[in-house]
N, C-alpha and C. Protein backbone atom coordinates (compact mmCIF):
# COMPACT_ATOMS: atom_id res chain seq x y z
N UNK A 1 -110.59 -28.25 38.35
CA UNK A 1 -111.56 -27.37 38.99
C UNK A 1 -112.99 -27.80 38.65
N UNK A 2 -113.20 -28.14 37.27
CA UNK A 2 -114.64 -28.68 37.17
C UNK A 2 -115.25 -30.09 37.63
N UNK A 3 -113.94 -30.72 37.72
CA UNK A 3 -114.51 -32.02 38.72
C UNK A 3 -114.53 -31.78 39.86
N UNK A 4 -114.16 -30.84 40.20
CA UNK A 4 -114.16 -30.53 41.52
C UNK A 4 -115.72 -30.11 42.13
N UNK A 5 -115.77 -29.33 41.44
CA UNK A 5 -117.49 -28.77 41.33
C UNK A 5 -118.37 -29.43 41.24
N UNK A 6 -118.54 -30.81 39.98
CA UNK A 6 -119.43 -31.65 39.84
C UNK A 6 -119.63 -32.63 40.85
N UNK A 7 -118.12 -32.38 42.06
CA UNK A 7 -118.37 -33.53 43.19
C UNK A 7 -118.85 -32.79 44.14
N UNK A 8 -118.71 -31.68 43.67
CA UNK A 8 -119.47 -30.86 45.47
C UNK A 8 -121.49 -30.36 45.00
N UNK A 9 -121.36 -30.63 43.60
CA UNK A 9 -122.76 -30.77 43.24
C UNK A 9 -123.32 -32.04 43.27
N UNK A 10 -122.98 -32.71 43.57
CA UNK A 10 -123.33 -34.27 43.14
C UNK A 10 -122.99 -34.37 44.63
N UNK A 11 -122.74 -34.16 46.01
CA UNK A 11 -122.60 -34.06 47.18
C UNK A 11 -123.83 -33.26 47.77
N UNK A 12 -123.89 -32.48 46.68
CA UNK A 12 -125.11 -31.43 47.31
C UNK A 12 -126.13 -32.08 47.13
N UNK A 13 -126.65 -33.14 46.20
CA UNK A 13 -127.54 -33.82 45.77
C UNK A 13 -127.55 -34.68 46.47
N UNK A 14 -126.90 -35.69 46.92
CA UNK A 14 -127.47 -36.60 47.94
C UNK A 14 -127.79 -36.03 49.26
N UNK A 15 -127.02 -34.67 49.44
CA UNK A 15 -127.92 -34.76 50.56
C UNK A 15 -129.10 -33.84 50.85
N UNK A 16 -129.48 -33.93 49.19
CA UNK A 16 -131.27 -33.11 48.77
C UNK A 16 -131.70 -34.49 49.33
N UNK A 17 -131.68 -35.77 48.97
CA UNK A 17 -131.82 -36.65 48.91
C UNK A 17 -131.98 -37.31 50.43
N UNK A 18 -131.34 -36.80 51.28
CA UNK A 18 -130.99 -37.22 52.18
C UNK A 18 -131.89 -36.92 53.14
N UNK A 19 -132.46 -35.35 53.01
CA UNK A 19 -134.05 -35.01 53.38
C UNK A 19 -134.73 -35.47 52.41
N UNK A 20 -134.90 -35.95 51.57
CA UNK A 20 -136.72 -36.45 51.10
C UNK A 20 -136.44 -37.67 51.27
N UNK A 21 -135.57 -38.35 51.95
CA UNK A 21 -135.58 -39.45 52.29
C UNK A 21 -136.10 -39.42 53.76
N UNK A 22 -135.54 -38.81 54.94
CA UNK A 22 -136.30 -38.10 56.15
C UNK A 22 -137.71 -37.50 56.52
N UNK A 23 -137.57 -36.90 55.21
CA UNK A 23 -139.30 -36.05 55.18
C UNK A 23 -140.14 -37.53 55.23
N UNK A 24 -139.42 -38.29 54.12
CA UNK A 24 -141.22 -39.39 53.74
C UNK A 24 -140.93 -40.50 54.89
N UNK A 25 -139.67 -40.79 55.56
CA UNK A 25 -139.69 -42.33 56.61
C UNK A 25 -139.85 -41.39 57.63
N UNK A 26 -139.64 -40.67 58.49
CA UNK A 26 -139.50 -39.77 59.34
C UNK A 26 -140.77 -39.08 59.94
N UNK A 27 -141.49 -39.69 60.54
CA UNK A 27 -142.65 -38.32 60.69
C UNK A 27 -142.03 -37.65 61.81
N UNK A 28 -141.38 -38.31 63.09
CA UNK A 28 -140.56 -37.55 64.09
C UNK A 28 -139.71 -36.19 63.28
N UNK A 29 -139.09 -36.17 61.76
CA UNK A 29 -138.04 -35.50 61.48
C UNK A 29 -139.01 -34.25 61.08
N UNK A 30 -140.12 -34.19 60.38
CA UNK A 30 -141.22 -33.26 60.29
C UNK A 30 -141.82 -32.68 61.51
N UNK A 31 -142.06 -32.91 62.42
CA UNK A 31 -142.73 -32.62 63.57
C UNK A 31 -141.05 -31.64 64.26
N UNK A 32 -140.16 -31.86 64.53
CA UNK A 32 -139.53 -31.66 64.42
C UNK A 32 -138.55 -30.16 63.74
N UNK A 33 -139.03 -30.31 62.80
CA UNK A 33 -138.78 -29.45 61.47
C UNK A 33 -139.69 -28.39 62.06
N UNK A 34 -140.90 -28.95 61.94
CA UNK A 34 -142.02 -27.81 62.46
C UNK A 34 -141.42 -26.85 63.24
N UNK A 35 -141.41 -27.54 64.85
CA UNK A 35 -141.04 -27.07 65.85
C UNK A 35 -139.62 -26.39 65.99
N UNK A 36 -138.58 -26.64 64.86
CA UNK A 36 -137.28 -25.45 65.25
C UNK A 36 -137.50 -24.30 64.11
N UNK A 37 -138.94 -24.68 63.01
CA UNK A 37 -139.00 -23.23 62.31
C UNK A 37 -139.69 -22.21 63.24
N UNK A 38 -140.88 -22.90 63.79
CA UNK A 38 -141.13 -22.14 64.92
C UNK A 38 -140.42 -21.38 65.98
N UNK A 39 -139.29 -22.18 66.63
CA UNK A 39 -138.59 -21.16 67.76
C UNK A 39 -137.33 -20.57 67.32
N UNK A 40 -136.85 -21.00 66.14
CA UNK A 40 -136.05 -20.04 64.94
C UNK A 40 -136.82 -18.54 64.60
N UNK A 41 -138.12 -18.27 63.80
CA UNK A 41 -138.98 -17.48 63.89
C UNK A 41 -138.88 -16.60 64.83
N UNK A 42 -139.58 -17.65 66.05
CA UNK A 42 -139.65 -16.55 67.18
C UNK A 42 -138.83 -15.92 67.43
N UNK A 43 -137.30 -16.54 67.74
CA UNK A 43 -136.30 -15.76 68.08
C UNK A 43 -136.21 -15.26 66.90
N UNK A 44 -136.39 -14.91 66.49
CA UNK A 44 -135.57 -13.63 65.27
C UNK A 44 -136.06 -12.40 64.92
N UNK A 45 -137.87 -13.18 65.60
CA UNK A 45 -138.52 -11.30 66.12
C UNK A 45 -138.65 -11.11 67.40
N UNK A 46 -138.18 -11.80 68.64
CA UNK A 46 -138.60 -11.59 69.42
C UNK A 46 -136.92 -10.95 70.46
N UNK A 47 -135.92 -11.99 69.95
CA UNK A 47 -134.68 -11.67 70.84
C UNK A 47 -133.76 -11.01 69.46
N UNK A 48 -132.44 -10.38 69.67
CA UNK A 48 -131.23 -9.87 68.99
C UNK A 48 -130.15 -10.31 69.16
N UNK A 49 -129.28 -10.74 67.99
CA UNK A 49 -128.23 -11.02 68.80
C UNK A 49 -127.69 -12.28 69.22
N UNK A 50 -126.57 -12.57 69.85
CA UNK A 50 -126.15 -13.86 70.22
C UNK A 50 -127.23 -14.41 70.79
N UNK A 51 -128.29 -13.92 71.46
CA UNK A 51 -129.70 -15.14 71.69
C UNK A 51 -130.43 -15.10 70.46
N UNK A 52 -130.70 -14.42 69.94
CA UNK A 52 -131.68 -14.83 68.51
C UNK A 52 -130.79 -16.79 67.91
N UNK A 53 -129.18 -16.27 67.93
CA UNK A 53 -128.36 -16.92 67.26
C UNK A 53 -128.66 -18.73 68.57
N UNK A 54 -128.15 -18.16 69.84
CA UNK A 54 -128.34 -19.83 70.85
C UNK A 54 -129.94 -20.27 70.26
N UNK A 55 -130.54 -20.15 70.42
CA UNK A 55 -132.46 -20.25 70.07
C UNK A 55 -132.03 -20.83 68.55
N UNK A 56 -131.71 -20.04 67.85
CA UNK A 56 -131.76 -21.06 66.69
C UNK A 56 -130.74 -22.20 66.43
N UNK A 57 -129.66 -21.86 67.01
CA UNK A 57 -128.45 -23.23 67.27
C UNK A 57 -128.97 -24.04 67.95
N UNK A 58 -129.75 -24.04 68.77
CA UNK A 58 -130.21 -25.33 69.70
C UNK A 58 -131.33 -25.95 69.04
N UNK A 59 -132.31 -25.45 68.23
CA UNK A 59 -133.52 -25.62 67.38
C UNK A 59 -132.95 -26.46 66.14
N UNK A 60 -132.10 -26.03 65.75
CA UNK A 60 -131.41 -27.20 64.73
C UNK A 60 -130.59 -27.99 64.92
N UNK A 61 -130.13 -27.97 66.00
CA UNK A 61 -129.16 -29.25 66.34
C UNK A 61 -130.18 -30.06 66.65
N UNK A 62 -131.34 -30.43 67.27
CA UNK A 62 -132.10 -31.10 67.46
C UNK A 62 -132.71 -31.59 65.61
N UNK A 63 -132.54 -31.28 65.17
CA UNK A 63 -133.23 -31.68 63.38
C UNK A 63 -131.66 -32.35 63.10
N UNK A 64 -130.66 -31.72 63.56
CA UNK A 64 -129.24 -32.52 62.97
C UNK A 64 -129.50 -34.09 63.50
N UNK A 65 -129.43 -34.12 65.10
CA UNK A 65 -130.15 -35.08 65.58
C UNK A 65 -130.70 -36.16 65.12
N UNK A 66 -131.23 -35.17 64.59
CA UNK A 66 -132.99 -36.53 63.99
C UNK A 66 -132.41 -37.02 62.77
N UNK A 67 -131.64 -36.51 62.00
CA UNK A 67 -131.06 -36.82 60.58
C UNK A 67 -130.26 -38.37 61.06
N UNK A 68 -129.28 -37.77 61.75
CA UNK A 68 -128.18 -38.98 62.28
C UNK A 68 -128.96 -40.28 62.91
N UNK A 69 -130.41 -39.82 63.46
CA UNK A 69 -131.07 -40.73 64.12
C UNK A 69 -131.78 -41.62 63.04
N UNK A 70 -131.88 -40.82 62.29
CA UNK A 70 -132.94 -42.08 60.93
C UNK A 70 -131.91 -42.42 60.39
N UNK A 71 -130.81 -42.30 59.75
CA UNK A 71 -129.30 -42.53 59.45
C UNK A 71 -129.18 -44.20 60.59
N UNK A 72 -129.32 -43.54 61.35
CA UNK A 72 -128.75 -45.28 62.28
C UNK A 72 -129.71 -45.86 62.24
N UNK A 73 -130.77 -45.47 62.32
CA UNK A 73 -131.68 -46.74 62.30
C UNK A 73 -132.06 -47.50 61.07
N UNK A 74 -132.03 -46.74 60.05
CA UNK A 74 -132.21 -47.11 58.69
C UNK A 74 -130.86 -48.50 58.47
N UNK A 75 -128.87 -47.68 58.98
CA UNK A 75 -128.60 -48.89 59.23
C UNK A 75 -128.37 -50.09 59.77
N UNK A 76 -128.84 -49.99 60.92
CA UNK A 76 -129.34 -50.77 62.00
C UNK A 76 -130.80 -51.48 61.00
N UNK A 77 -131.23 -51.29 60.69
CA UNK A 77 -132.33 -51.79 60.06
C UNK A 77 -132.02 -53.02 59.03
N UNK A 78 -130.88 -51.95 57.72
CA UNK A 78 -130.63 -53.06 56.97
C UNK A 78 -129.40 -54.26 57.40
N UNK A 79 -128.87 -53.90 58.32
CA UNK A 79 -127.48 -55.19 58.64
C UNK A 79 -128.44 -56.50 59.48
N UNK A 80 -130.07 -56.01 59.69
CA UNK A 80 -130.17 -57.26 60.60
C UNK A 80 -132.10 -57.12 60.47
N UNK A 81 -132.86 -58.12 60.20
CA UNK A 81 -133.99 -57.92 60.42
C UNK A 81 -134.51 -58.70 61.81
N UNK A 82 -133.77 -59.31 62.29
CA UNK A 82 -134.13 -59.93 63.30
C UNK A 82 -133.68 -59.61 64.19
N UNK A 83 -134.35 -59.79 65.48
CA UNK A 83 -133.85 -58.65 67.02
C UNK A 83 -132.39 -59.38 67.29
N UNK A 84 -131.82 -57.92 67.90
CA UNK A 84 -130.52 -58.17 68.43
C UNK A 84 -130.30 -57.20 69.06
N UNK A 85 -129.76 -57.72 70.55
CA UNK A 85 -129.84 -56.74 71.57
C UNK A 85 -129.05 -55.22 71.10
N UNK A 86 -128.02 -55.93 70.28
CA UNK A 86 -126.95 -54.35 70.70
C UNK A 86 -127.44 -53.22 69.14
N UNK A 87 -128.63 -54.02 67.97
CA UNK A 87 -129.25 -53.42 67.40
C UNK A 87 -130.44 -52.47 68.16
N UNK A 88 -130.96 -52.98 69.20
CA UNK A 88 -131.51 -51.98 70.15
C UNK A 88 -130.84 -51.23 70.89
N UNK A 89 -130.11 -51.48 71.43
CA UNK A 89 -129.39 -50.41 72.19
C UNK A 89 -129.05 -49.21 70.81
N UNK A 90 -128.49 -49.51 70.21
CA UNK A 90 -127.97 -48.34 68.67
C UNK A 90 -128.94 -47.14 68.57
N UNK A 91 -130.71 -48.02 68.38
CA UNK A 91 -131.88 -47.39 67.84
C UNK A 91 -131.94 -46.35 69.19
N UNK A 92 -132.09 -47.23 70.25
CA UNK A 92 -132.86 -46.67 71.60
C UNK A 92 -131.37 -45.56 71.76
N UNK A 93 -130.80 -45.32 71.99
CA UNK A 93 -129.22 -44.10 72.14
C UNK A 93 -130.01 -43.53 71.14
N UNK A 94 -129.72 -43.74 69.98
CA UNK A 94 -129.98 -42.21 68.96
C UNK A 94 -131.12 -41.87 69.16
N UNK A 95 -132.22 -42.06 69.63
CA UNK A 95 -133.38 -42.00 69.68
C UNK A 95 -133.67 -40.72 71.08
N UNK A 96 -132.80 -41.55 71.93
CA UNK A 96 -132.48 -40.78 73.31
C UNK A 96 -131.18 -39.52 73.58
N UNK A 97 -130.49 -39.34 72.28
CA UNK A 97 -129.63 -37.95 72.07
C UNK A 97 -130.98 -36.96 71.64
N UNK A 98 -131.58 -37.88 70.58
CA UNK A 98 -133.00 -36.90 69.74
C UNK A 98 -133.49 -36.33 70.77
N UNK A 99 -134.23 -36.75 71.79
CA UNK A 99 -135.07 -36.84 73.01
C UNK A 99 -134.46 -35.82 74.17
N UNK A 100 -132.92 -35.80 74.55
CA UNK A 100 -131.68 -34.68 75.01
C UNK A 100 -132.32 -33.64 74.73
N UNK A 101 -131.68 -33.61 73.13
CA UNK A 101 -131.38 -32.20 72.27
C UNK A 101 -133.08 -31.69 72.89
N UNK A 102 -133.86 -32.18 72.34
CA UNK A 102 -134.88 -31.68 72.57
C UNK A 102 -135.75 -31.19 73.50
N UNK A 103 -135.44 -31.81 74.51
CA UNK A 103 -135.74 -31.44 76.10
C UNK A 103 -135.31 -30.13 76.19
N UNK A 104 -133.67 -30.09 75.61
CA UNK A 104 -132.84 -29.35 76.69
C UNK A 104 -133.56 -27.75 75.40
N UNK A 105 -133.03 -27.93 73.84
CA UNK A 105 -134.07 -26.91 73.58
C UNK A 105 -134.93 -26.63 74.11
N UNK A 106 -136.09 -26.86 74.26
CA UNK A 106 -136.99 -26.76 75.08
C UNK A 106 -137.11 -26.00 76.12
N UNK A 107 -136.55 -26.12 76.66
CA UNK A 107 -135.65 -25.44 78.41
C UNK A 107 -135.10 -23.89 77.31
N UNK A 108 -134.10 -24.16 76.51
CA UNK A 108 -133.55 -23.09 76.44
C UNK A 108 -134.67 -21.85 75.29
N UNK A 109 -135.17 -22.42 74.30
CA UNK A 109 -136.70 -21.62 74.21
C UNK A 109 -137.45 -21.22 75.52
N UNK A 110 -138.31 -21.77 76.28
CA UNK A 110 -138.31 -21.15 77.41
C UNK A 110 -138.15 -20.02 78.29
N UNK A 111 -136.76 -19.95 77.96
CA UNK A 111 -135.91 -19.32 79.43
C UNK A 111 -136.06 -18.09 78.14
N UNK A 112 -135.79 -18.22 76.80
CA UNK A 112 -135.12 -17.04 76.07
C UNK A 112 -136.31 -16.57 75.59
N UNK A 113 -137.33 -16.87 75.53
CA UNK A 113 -138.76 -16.50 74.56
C UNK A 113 -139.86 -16.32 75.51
N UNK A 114 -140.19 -16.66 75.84
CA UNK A 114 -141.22 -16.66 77.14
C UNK A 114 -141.34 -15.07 77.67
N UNK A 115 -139.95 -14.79 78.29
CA UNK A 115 -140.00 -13.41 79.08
C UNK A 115 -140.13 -12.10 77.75
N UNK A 116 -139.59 -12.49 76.54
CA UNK A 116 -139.67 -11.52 75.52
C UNK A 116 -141.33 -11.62 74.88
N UNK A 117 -141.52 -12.92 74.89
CA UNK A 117 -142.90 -12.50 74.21
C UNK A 117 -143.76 -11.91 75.35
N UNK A 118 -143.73 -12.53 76.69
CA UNK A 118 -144.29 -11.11 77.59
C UNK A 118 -144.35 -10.52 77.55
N UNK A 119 -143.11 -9.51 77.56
CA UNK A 119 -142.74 -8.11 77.16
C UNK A 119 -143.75 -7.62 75.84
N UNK A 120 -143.58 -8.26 75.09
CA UNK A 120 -143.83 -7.96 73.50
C UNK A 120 -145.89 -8.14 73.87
N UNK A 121 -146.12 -8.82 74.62
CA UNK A 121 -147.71 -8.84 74.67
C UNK A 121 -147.57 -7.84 75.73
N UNK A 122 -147.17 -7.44 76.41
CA UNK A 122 -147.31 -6.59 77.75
C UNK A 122 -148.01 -6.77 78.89
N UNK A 123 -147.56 -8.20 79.14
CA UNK A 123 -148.28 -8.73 80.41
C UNK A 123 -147.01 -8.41 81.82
């Protein structure tokens, strides 16, 4: 039982590690960060409920995103320093799920926040 623990603490630690490794190569993963504390926030004073909950599921899957995206490129980075096509294709895909997620958040903040903060300003 106690090795058991020291591996799920020592699991928990790399992946402390795993953001301050993101935070400092990453400025996309910060900007990012920003933007799903923001529409996390919002929804949580603005909607109730299974939308408070979509608004913030879609706001962090886009930061999951970005994790997996510096993840590949970092190893895409170290297996090759010199160009290679299907090392671009790798970067440019994860780059372009990041770019998805985020659109489509986007859209779905929008549709779910927009008409409530109306309401809530009383326009």
């Amino acid at each position: 039982m106690k090795r058991m623990l020291k591996g799920i603490v020592r699991g928990i630690g790399y992946a402390l590690e795993g953001y301050k490794a993101a935070f400092l190569t990453d400025k996309h993963f910060m900007i990012n960060l920003l933007l799903s504390l923001a529409g996390t926030s919002a929804s949580l004073l603005l909607l109730e409920g299974l939308e408070a909950l979509v608004v913030s599921f879609i706001n962090y899957l886009v930061l999951v995103l970005e994790l997996v995206n510096t993840a590949i490129e970092s190893a895409v980075d170290t297996a090759t320093t010199e160009f290679h096509p299907s090392a671009k294709v790798a970067k440019d895909v994860s780059a372009a799920a990041v770019l998805t997620a985020g659109l489509f958040a986007l859209v779905v903040d929008i549709m779910f926040l927009i008409p409530k903060l109306m309401e809530f300003l009383r326009f």
